[in-house]
PDB file of N, CA and C in Angstrom:
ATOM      1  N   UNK A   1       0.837  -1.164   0.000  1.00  0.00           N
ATOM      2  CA  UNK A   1       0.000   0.000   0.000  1.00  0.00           C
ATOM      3  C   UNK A   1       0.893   1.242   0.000  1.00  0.00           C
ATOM      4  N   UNK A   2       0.429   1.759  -1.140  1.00  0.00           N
ATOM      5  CA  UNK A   2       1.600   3.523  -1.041  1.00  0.00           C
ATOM      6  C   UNK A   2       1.270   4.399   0.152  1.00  0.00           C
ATOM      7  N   UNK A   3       2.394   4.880   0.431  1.00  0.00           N
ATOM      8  CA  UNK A   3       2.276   5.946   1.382  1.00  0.00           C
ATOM      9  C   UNK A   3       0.978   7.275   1.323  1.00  0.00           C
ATOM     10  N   UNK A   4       0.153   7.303   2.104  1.00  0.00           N
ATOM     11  CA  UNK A   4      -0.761   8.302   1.461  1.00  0.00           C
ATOM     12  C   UNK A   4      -0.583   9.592   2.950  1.00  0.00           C
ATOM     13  N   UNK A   5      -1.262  10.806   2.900  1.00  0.00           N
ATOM     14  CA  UNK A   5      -1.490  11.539   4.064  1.00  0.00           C
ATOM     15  C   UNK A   5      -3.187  11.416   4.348  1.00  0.00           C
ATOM     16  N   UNK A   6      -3.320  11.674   5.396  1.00  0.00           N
ATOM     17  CA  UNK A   6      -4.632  11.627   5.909  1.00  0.00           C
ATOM     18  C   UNK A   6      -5.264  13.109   5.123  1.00  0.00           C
ATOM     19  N   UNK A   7      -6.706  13.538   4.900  1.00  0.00           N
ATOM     20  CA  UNK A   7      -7.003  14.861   4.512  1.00  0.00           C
ATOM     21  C   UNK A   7      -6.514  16.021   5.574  1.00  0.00           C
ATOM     22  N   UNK A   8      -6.827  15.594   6.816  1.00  0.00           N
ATOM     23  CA  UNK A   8      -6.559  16.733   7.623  1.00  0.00           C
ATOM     24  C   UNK A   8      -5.281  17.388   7.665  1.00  0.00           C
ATOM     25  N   UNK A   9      -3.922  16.784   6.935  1.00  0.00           N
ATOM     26  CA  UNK A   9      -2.761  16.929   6.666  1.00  0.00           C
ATOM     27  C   UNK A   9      -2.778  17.918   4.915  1.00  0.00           C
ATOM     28  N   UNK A  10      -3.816  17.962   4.265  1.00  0.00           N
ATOM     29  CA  UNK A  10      -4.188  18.225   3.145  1.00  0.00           C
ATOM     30  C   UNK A  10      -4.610  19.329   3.245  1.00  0.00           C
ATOM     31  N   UNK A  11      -4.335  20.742   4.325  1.00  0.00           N
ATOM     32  CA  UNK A  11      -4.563  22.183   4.363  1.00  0.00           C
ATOM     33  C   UNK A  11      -4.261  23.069   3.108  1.00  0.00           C
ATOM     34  N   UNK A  12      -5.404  24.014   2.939  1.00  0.00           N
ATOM     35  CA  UNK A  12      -4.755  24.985   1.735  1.00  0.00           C
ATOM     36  C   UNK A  12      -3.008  25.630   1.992  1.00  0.00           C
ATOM     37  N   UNK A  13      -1.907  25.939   1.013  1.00  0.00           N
ATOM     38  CA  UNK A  13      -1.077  26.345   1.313  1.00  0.00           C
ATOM     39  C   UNK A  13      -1.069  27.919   2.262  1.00  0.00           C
ATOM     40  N   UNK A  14      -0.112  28.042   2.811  1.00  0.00           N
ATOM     41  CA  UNK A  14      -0.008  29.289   4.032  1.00  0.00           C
ATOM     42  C   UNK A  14       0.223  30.545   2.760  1.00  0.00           C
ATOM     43  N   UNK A  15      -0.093  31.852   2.820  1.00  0.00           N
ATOM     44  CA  UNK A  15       0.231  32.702   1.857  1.00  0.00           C
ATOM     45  C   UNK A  15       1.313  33.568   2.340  1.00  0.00           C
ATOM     46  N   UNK A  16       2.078  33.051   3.026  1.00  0.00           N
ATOM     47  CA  UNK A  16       3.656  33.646   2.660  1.00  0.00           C
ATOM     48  C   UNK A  16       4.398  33.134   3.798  1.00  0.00           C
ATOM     49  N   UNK A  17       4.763  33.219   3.480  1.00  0.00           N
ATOM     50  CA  UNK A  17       6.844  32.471   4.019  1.00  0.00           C
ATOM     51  C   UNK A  17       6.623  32.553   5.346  1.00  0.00           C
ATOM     52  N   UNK A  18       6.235  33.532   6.266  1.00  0.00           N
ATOM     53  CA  UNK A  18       5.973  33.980   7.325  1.00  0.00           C
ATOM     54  C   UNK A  18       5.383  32.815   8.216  1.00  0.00           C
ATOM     55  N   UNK A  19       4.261  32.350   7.602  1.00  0.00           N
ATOM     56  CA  UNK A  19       3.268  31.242   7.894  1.00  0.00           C
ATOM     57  C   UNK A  19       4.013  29.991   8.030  1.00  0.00           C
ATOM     58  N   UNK A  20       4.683  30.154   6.882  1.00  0.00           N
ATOM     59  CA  UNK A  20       4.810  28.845   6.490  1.00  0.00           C
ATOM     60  C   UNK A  20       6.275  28.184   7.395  1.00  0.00           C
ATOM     61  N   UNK A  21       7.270  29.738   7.767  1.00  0.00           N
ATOM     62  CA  UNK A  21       8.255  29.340   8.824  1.00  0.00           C
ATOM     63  C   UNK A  21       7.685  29.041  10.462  1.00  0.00           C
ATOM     64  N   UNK A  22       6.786  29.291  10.685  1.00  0.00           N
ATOM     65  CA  UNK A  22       6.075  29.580  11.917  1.00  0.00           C
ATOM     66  C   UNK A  22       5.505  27.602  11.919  1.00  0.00           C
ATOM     67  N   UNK A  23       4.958  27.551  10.892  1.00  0.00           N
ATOM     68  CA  UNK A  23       4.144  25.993  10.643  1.00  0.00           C
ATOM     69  C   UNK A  23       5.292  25.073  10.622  1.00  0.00           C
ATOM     70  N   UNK A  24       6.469  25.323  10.081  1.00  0.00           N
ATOM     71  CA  UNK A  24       7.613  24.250  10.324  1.00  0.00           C
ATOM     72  C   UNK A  24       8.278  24.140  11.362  1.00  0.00           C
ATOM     73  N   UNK A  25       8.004  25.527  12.416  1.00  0.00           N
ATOM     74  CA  UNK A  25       9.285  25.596  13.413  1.00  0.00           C
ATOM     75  C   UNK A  25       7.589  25.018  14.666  1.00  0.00           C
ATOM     76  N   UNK A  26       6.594  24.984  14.087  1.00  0.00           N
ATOM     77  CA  UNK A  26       5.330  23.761  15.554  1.00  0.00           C
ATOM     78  C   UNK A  26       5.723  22.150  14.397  1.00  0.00           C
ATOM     79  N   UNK A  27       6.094  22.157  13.542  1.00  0.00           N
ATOM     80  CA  UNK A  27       6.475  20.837  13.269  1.00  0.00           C
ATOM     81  C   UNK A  27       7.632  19.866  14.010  1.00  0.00           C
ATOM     82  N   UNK A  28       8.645  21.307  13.713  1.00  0.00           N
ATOM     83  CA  UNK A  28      10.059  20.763  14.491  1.00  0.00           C
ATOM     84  C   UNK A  28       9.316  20.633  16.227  1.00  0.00           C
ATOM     85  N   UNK A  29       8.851  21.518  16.810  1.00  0.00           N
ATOM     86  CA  UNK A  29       8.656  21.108  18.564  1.00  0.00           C
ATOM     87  C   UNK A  29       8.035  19.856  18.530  1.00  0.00           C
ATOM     88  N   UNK A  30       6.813  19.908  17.567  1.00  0.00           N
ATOM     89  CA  UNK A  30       6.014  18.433  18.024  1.00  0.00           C
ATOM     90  C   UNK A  30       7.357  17.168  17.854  1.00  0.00           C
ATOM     91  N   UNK A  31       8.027  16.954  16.764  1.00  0.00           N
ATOM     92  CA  UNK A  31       8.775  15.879  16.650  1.00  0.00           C
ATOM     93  C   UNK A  31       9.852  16.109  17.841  1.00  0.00           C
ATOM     94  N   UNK A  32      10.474  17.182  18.140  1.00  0.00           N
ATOM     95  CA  UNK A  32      11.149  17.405  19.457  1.00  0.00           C
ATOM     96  C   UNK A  32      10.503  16.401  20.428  1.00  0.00           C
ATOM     97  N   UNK A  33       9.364  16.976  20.607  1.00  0.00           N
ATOM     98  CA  UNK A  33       8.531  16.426  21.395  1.00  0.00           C
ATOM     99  C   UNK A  33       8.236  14.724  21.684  1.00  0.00           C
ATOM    100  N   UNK A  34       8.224  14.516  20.442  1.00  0.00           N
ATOM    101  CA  UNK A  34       7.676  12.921  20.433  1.00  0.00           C
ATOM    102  C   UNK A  34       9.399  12.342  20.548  1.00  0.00           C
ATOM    103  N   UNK A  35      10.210  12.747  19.947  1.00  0.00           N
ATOM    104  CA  UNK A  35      11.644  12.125  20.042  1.00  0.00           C
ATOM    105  C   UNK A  35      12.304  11.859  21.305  1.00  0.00           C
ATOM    106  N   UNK A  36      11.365  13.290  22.450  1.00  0.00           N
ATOM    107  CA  UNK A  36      11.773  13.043  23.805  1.00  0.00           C
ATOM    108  C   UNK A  36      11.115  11.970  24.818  1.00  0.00           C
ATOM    109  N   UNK A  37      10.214  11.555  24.243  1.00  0.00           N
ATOM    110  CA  UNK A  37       9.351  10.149  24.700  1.00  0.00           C
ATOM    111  C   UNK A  37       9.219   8.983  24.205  1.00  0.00           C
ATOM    112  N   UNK A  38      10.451   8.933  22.834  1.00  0.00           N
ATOM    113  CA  UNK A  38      10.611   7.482  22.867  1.00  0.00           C
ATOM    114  C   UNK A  38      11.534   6.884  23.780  1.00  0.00           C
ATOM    115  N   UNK A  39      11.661   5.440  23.656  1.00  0.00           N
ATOM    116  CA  UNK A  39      12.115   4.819  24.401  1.00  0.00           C
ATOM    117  C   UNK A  39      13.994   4.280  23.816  1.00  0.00           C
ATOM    118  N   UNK A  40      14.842   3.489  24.569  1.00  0.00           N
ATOM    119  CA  UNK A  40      16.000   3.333  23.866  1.00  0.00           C
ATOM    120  C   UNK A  40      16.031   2.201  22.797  1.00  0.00           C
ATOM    121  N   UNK A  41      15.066   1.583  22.606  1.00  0.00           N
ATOM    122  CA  UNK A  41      14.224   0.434  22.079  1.00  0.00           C
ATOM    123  C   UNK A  41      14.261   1.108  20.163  1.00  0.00           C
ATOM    124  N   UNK A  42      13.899   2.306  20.498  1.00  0.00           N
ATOM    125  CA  UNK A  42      13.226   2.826  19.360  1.00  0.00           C
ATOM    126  C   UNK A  42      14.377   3.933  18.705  1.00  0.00           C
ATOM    127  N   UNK A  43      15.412   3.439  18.211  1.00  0.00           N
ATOM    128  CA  UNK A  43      16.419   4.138  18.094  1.00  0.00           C
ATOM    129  C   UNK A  43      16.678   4.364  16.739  1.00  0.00           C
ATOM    130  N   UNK A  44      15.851   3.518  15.582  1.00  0.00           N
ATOM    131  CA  UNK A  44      15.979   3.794  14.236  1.00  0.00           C
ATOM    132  C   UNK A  44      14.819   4.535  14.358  1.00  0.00           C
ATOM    133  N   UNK A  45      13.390   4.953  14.971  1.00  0.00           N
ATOM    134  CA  UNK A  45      12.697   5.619  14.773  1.00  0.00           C
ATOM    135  C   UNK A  45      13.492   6.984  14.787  1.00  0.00           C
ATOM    136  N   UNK A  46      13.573   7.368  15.968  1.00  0.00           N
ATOM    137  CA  UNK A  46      14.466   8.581  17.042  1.00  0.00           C
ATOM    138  C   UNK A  46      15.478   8.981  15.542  1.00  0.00           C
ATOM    139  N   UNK A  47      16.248   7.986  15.132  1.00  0.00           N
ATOM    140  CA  UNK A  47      17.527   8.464  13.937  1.00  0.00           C
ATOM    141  C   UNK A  47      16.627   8.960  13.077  1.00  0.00           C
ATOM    142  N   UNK A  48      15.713   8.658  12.581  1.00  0.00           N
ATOM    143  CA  UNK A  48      14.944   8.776  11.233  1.00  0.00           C
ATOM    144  C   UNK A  48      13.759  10.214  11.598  1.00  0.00           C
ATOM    145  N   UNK A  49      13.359  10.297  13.352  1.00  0.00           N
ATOM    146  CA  UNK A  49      13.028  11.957  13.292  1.00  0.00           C
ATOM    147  C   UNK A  49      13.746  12.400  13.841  1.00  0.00           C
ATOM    148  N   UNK A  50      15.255  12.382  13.797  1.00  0.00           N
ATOM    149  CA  UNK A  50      16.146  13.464  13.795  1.00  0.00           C
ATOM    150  C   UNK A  50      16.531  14.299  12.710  1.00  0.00           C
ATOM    151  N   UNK A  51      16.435  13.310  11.669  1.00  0.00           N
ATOM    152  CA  UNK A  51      16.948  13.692  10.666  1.00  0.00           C
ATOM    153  C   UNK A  51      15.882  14.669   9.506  1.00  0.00           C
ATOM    154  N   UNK A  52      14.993  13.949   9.840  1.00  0.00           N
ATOM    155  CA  UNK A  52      13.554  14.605   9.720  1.00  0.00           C
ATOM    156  C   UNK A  52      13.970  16.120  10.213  1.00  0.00           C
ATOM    157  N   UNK A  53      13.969  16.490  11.790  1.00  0.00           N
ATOM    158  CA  UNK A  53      14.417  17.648  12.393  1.00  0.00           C
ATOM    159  C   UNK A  53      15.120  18.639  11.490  1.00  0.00           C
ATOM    160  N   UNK A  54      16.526  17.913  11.405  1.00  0.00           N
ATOM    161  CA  UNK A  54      17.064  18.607  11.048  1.00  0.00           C
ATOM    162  C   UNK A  54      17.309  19.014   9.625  1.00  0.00           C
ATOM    163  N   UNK A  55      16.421  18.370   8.542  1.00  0.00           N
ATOM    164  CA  UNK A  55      15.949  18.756   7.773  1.00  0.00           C
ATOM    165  C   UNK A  55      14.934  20.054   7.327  1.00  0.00           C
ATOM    166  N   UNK A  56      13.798  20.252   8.431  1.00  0.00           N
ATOM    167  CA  UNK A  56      12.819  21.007   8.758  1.00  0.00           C
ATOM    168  C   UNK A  56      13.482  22.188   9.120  1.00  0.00           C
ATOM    169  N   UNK A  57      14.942  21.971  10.038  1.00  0.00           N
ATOM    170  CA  UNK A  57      15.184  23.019  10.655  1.00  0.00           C
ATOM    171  C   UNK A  57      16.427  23.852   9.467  1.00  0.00           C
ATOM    172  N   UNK A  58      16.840  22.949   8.124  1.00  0.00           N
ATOM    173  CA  UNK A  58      17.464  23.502   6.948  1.00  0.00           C
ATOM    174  C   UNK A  58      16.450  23.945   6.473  1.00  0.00           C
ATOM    175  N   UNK A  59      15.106  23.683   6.124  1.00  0.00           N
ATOM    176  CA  UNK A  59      14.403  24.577   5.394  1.00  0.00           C
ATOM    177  C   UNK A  59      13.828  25.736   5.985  1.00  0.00           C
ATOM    178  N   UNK A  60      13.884  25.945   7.136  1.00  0.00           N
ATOM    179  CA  UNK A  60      13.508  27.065   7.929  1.00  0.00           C
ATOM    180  C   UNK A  60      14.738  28.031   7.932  1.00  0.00           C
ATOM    181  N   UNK A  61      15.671  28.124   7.435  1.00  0.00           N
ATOM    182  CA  UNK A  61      17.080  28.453   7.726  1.00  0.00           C
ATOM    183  C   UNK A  61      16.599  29.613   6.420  1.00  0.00           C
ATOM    184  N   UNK A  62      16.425  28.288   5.353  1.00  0.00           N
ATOM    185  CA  UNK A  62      16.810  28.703   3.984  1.00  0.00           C
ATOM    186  C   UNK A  62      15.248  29.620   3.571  1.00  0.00           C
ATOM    187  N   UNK A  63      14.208  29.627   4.497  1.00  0.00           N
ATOM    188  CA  UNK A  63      13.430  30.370   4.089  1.00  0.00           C
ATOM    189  C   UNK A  63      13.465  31.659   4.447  1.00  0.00           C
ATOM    190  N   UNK A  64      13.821  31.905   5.679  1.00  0.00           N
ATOM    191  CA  UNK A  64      14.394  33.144   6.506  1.00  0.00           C
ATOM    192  C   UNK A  64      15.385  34.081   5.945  1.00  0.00           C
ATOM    193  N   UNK A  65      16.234  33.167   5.275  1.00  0.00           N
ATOM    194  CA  UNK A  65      17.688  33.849   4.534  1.00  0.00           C
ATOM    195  C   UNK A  65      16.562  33.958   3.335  1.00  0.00           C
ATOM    196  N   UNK A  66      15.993  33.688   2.606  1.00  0.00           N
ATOM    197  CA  UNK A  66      14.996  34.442   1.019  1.00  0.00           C
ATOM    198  C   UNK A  66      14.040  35.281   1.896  1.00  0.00           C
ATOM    199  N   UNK A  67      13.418  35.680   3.005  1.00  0.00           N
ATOM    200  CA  UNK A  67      12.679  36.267   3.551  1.00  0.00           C
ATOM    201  C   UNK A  67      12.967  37.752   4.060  1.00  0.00           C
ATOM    202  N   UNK A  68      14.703  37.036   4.393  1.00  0.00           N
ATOM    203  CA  UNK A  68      15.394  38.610   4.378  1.00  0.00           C
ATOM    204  C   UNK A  68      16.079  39.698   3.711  1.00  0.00           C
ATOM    205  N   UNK A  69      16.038  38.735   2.068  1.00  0.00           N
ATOM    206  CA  UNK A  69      16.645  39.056   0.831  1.00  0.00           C
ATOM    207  C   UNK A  69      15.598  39.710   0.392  1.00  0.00           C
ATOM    208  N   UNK A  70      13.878  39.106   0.890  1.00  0.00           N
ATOM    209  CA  UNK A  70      13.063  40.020   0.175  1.00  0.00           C
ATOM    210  C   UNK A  70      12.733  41.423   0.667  1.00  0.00           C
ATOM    211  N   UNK A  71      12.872  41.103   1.876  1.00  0.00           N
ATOM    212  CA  UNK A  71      12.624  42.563   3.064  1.00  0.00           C
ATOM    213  C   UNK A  71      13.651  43.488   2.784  1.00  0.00           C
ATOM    214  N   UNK A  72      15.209  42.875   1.967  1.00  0.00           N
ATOM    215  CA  UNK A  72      16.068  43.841   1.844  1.00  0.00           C
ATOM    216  C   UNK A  72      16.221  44.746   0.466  1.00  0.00           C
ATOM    217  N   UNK A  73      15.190  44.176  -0.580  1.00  0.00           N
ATOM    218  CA  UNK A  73      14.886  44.370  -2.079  1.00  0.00           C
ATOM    219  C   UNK A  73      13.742  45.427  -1.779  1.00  0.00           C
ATOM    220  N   UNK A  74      12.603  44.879  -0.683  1.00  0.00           N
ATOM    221  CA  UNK A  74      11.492  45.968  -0.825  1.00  0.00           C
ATOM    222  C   UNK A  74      12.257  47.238  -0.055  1.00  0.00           C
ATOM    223  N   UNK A  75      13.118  47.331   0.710  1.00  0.00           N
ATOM    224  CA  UNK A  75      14.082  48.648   1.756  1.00  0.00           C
ATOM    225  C   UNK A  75      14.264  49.313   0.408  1.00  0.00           C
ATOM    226  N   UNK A  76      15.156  48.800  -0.255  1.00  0.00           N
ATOM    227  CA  UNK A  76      16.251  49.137  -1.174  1.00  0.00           C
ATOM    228  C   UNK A  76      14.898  50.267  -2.293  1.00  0.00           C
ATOM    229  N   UNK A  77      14.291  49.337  -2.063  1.00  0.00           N
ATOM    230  CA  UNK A  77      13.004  50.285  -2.918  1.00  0.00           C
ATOM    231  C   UNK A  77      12.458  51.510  -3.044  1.00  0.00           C
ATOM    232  N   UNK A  78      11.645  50.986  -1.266  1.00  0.00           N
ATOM    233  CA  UNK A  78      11.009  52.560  -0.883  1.00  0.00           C
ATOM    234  C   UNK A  78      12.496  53.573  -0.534  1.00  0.00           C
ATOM    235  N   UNK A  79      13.366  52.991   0.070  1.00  0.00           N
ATOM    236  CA  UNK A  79      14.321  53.687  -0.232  1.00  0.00           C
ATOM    237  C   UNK A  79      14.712  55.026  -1.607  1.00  0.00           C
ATOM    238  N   UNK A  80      14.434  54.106  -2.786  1.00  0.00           N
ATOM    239  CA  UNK A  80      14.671  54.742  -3.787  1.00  0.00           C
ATOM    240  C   UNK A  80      13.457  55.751  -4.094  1.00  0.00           C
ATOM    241  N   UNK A  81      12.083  55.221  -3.825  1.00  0.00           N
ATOM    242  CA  UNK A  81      10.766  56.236  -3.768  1.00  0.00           C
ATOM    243  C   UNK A  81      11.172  57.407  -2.786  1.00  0.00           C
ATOM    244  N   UNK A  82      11.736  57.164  -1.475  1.00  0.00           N
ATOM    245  CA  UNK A  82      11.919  58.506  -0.806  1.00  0.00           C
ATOM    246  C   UNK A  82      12.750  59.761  -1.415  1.00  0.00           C
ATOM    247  N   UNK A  83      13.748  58.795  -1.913  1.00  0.00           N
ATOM    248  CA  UNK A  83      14.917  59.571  -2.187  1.00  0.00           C
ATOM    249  C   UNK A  83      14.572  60.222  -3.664  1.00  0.00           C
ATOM    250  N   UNK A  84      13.569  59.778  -4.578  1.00  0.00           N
ATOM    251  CA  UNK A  84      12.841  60.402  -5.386  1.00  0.00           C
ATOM    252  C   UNK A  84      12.193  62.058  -5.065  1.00  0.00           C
ATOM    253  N   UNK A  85      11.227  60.753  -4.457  1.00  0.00           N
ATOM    254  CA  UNK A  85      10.558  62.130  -3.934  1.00  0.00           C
ATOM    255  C   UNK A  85      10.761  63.580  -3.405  1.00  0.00           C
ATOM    256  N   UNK A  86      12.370  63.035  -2.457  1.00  0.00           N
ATOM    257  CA  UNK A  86      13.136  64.108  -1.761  1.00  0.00           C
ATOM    258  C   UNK A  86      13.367  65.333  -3.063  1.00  0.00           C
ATOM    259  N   UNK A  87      13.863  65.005  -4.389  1.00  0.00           N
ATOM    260  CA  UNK A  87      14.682  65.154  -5.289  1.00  0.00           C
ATOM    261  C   UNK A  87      13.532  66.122  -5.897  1.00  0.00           C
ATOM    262  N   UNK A  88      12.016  65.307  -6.252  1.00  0.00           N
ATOM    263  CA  UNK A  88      10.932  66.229  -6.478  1.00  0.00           C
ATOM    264  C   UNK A  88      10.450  67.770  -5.687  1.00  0.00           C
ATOM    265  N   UNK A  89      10.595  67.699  -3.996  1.00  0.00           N
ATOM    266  CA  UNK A  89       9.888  68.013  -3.034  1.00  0.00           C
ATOM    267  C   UNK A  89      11.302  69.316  -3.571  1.00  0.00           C
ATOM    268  N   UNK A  90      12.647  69.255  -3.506  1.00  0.00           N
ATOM    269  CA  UNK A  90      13.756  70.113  -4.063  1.00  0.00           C
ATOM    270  C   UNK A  90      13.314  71.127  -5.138  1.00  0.00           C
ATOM    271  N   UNK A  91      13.180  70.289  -5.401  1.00  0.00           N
ATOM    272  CA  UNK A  91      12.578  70.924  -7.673  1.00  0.00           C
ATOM    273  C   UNK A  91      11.799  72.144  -7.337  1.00  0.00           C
ATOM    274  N   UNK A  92      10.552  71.374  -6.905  1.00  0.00           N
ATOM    275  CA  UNK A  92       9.376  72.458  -6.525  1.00  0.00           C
ATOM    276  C   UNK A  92       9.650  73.526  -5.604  1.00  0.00           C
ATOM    277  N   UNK A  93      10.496  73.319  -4.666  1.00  0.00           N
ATOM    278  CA  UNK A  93      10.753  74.468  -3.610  1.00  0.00           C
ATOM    279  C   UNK A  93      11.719  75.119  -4.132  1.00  0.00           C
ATOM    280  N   UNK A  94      12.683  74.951  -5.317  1.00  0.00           N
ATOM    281  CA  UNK A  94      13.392  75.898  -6.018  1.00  0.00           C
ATOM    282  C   UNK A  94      12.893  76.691  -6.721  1.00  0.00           C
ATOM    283  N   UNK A  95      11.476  76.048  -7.732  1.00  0.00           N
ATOM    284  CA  UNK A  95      10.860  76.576  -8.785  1.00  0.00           C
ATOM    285  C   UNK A  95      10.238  77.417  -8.252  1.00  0.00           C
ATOM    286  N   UNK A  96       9.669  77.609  -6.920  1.00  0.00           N
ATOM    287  CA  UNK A  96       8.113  78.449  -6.233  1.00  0.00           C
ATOM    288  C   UNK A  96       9.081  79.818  -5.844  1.00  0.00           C
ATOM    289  N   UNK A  97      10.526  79.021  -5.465  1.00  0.00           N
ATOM    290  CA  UNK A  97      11.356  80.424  -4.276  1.00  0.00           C
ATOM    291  C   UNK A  97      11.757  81.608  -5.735  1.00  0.00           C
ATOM    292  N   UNK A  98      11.902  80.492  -6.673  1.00  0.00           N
ATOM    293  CA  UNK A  98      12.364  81.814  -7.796  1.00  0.00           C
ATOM    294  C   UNK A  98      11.240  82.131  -8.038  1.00  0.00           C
ATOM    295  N   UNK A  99       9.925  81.426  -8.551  1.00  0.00           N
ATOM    296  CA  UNK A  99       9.070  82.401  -8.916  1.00  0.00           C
ATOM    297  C   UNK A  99       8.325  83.682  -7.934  1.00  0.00           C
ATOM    298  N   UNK A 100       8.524  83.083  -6.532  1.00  0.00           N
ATOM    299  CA  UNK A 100       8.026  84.107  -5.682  1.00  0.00           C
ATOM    300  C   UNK A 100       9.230  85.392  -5.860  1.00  0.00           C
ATOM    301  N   UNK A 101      10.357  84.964  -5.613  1.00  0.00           N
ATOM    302  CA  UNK A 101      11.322  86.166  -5.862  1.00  0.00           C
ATOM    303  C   UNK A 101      11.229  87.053  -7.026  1.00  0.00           C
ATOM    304  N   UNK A 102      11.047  86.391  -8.275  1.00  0.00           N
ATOM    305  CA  UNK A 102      10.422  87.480  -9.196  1.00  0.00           C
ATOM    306  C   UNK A 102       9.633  88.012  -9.596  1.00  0.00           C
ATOM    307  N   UNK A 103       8.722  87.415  -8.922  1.00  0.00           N
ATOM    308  CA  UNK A 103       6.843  88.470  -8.522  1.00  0.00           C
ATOM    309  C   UNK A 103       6.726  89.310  -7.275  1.00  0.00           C
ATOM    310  N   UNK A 104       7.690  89.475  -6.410  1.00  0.00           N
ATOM    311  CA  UNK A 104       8.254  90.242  -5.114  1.00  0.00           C
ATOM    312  C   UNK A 104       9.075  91.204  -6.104  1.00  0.00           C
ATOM    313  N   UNK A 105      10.059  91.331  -7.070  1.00  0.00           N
ATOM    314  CA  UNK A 105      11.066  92.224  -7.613  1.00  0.00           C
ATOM    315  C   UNK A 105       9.884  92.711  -9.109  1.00  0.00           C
ATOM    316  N   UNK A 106       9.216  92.260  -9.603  1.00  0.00           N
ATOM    317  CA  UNK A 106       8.006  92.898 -10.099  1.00  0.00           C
ATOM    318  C   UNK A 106       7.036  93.849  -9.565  1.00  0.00           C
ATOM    319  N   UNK A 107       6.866  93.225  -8.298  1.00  0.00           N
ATOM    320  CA  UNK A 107       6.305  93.875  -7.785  1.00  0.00           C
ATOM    321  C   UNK A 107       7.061  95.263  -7.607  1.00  0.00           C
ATOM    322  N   UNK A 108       7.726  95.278  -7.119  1.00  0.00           N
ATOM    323  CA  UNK A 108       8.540  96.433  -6.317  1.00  0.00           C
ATOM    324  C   UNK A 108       8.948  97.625  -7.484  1.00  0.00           C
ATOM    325  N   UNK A 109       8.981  96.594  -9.061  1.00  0.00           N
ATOM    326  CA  UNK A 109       9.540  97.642  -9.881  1.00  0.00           C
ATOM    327  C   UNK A 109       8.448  98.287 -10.442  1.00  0.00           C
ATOM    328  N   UNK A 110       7.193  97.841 -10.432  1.00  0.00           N
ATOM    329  CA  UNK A 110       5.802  98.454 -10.746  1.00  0.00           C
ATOM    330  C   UNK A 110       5.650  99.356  -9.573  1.00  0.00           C
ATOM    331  N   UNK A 111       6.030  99.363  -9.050  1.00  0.00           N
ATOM    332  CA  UNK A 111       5.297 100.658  -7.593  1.00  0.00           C
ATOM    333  C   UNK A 111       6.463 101.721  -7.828  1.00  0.00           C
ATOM    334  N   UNK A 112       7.380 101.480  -8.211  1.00  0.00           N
ATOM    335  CA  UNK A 112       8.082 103.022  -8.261  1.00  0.00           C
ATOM    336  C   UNK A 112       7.143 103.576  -9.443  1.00  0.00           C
TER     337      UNK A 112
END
């Protein structure tokens, strides 16, 4: 008989990385868990969820390290939107100070 999962193991996927490190690192405690209540009897089980473990605990590694590559791509971003904007917010406060300065020196040369 092939290996099958039960449905209740058959959840919609988590929608982002976040979830989905959080759902592997209650995977890793439960097997923690059960590994600390076998017996010395059961020592190819115990090898086989260790390895399990520490498998779970490489893909949690490797999702964290792409999780922080993405958090450091979206920085790098708004980063670049601020520093835009800064560059705009410049423009305009140059363009207004000259035009006010030469509707102040208009002014002044119409009243004599």
């Amino acid at each position: 008989m092939p290996d099958t999962q039960p449905a209740a193991l058959a959840l919609p996927a988590p929608a982002s990385k976040d979830e989905i490190i959080r759902g592997l690192q209650d995977r890793v405690l439960k097997l923690e868990t059960i590994v600390a209540g076998l017996g010395s009897n059961q020592s190819d089980l115990r090898a086989e969820m260790r390895s399990e473990i520490a498998s779970l605990r490489t893909q949690i590694t490797d999702l964290k390290e792409e999780l922080g590559a993405d958090i450091k791509d979206v920085g790098s971003k708004v980063d670049r939107v601020i520093g835009g904007k800064a560059v705009v917010t410049a423009l305009i406060t140059l363009a207004t100070s000259i035009v006010g300065s030469g509707m102040v020196h208009l002014a002044i040369s119409v009243g004599k």
